[in-house]
Protein backbone atom coordinates (compact mmCIF):
# COMPACT_ATOMS: atom_id res chain seq x y z
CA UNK A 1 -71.46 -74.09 -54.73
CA UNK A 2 -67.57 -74.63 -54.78
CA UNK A 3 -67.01 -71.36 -56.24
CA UNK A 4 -69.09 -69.83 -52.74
CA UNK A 5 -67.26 -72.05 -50.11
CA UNK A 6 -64.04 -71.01 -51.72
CA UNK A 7 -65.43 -67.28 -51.70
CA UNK A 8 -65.72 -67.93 -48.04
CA UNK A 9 -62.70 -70.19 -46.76
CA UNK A 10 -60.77 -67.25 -48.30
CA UNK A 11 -62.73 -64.58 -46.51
CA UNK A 12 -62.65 -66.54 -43.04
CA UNK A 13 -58.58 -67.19 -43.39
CA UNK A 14 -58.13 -63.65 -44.41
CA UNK A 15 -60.03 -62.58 -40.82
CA UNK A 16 -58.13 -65.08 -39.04
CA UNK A 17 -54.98 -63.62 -39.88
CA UNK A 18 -55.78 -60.40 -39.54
CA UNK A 19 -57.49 -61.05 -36.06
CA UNK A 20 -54.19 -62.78 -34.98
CA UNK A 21 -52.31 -60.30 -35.83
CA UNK A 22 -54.06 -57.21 -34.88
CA UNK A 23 -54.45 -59.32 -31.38
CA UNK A 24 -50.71 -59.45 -31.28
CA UNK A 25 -50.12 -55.95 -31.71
CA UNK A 26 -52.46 -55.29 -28.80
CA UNK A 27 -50.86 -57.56 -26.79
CA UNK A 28 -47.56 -56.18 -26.95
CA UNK A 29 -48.61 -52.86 -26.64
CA UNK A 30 -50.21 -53.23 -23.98
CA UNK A 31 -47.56 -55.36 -22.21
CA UNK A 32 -45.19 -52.34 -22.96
CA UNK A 33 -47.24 -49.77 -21.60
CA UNK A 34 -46.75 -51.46 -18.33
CA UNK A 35 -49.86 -54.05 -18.48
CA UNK A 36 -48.08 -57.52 -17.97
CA UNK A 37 -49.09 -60.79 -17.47
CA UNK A 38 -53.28 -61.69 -17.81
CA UNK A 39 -54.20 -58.04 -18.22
CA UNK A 40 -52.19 -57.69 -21.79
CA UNK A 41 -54.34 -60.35 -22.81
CA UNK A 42 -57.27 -58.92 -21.81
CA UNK A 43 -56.78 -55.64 -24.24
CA UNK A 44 -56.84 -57.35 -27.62
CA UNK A 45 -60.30 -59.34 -26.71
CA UNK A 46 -61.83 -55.98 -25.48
CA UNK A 47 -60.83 -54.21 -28.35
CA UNK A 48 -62.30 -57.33 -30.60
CA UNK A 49 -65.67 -57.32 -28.37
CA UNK A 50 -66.29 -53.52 -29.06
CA UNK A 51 -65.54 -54.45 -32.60
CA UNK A 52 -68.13 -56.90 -32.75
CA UNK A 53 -70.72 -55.16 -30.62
CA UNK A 54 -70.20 -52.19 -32.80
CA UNK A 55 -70.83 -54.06 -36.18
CA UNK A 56 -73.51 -55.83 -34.75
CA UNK A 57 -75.50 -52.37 -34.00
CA UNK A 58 -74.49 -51.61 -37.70
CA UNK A 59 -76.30 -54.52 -39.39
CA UNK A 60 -79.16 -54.49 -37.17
CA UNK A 61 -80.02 -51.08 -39.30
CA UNK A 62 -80.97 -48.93 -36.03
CA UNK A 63 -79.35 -46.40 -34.67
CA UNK A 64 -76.24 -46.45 -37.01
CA UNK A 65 -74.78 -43.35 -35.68
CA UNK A 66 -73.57 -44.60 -32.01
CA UNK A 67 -72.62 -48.23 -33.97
CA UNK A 68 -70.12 -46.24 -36.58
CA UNK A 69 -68.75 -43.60 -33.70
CA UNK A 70 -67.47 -47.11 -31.20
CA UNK A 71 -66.56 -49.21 -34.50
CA UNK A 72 -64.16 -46.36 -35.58
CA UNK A 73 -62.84 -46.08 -31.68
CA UNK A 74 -62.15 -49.82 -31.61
CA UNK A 75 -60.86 -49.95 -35.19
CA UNK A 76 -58.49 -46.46 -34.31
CA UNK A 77 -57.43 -48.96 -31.07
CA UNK A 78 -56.41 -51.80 -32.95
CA UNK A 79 -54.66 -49.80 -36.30
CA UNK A 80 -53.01 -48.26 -33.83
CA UNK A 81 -51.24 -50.92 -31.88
CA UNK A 82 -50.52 -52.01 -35.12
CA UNK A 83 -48.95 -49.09 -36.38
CA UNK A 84 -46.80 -48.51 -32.86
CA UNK A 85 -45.45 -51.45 -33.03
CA UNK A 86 -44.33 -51.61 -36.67
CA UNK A 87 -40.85 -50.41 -35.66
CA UNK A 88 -42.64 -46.71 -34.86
CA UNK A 89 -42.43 -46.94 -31.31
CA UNK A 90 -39.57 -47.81 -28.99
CA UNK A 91 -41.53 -50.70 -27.05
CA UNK A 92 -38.64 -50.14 -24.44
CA UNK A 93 -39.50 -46.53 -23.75
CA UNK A 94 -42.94 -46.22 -24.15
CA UNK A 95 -44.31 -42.38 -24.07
CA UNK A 96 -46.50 -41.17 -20.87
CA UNK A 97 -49.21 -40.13 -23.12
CA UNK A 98 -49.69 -43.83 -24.40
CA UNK A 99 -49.60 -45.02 -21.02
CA UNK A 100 -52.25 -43.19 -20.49
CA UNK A 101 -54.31 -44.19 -23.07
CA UNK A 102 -54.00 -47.76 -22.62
CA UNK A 103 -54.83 -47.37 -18.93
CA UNK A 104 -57.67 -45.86 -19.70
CA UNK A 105 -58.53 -47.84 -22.54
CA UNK A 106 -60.88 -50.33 -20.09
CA UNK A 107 -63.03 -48.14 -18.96
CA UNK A 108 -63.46 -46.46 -22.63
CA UNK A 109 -64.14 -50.38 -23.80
CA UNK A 110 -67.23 -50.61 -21.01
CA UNK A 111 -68.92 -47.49 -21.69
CA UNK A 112 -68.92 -48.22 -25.71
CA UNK A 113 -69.77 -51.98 -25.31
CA UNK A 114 -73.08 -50.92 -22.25
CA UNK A 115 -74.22 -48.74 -24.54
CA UNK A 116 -74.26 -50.18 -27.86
CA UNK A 117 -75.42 -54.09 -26.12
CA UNK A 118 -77.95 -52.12 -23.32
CA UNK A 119 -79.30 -49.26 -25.28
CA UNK A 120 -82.21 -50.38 -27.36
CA UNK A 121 -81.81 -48.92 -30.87
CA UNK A 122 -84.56 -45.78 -31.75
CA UNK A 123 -87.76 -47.99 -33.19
CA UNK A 124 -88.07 -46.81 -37.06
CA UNK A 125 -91.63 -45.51 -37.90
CA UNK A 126 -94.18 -47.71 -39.22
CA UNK A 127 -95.40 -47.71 -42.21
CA UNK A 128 -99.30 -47.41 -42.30
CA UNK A 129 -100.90 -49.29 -45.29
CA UNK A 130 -103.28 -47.14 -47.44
CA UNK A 131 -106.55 -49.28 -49.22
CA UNK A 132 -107.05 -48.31 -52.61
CA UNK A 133 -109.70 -46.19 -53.97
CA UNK A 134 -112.38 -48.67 -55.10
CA UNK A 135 -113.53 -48.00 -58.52
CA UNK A 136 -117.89 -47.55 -58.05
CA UNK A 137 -120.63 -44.96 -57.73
CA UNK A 138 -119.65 -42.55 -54.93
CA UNK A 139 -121.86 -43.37 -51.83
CA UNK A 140 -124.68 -41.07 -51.05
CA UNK A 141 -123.79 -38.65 -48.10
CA UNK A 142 -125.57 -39.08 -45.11
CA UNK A 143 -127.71 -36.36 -44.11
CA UNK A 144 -125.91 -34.09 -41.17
CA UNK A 145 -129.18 -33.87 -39.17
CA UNK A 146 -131.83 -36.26 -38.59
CA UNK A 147 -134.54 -36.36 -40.72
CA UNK A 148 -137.68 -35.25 -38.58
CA UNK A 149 -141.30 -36.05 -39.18
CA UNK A 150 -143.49 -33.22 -41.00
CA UNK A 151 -144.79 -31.16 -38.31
CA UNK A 152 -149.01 -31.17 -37.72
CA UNK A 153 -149.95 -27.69 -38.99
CA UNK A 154 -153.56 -26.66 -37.73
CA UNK A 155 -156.09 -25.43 -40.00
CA UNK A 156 -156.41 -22.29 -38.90
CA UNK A 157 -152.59 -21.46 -38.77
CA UNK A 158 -152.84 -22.39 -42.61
CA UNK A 159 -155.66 -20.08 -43.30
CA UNK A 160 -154.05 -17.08 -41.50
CA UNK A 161 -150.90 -17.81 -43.63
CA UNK A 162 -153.01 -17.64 -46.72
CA UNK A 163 -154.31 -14.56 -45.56
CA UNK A 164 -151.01 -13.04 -44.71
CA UNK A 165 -149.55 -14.26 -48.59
CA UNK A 166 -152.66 -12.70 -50.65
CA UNK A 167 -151.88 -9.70 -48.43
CA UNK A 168 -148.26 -9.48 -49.72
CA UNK A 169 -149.08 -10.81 -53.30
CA UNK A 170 -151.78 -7.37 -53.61
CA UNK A 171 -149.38 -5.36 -51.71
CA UNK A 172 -146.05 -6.52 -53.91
CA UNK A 173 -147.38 -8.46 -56.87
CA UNK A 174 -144.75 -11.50 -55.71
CA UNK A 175 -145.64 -14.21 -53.89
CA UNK A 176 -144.40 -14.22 -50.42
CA UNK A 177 -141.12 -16.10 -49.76
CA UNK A 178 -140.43 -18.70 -47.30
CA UNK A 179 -138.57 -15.85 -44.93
CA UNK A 180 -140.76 -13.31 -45.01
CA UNK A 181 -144.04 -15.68 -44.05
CA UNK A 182 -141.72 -17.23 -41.34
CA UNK A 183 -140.96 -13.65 -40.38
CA UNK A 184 -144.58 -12.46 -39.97
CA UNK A 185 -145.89 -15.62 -38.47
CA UNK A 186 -143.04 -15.73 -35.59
CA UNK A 187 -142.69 -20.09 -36.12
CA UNK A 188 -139.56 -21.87 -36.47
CA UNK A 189 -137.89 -23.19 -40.42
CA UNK A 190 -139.60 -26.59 -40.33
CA UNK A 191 -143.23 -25.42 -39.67
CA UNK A 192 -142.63 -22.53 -41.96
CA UNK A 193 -141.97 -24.24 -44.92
CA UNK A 194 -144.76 -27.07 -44.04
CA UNK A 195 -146.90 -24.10 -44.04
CA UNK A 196 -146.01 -22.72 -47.47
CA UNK A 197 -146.25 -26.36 -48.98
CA UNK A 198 -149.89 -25.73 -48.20
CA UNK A 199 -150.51 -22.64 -49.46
């Protein structure tokens, strides 16, 4: 337990610093790019905020594209104060071009921080749960069509059918198949085959 709160003291006084620092640097950049008073102030904390928004996208595990593109904007931001004003820069005769950017820098700030905070991250697909295969005797398939009753064959339909098969049997030698009776005697399948179940 001591060895993880001194893991962490170290870690929090190591962000501290740096965060003072790097909130420095902004601060006189910005002051020497012509942004006195409350507005210098104002550049380091946007510069942190798009920092945090932009890590916070990160860990939430969405959308980690837009969340890496404004964390390395902010984090080119705030290396670069501190680079400038390592002794790089004249702070007394600041270049147009960085003017420019640090005027700008606010609007830059808003557009990153709307859309990472405002811009619901893309929902990740679920995953669908599949049952296992219970082990067992595979069920019986149901029948496609209903199962209908035997049709009523009349007597007389019967003995014309046996007629018509002794026909073909002396004709052939074969008995008559199931097509060739439904053929002659012009009734549907199902009354067919009742028929030849008779015979």
């Amino acid at each position: 337990m001591r060895t993880h709160l001194a893991r962490v003291d170290a870690v929090l006084v190591q962000a501290v610093i740096a965060a003072a620092l790097s909130f420095a640097h902004l601060h006189d950049l910005a002051s020497a790019a012509g942004q006195d008073g409350w507005k210098a102030w104002a550049y380091p904390v946007s510069v942190d905020l798009l920092l945090v928004a932009a890590w916070r996208r990160l860990r939430s595990g969405a959308s980690k594209a837009a969340g890496w593109c404004w964390f390395v904007v902010a984090l080119a931001a705030s290396l670069g104060a501190n680079v400038a004003t390592a002794g790089l820069l004249d702070l007394d005769d600041v270049p147009a071009w960085l003017r420019i950017l640090v005027a700008g820098w606010p609007a830059v700030a808003f557009l990153g921080g709307t859309l990472l905070v405002h811009t619901p991250p893309a929902a990740e697909p679920v995953p669908v749960a599949v049952e296992p295969e219970t082990a067992g005797p595979p069920a019986d398939p149901e029948p496609l069509e209903p199962q209908l009753p035997a049709p009523h064959v009349p007597a007389a339909l019967v003995a014309y059918a046996r007629k018509l098969a002794d026909e073909h049997r002396a004709r052939t030698g074969s008995s008559i198949d199931h097509e060739t009776l439904r053929a002659r005697l012009n009734v549907p399948a199902p009354l067919a085959d009742a028929i030849a179940a008779r015979l």
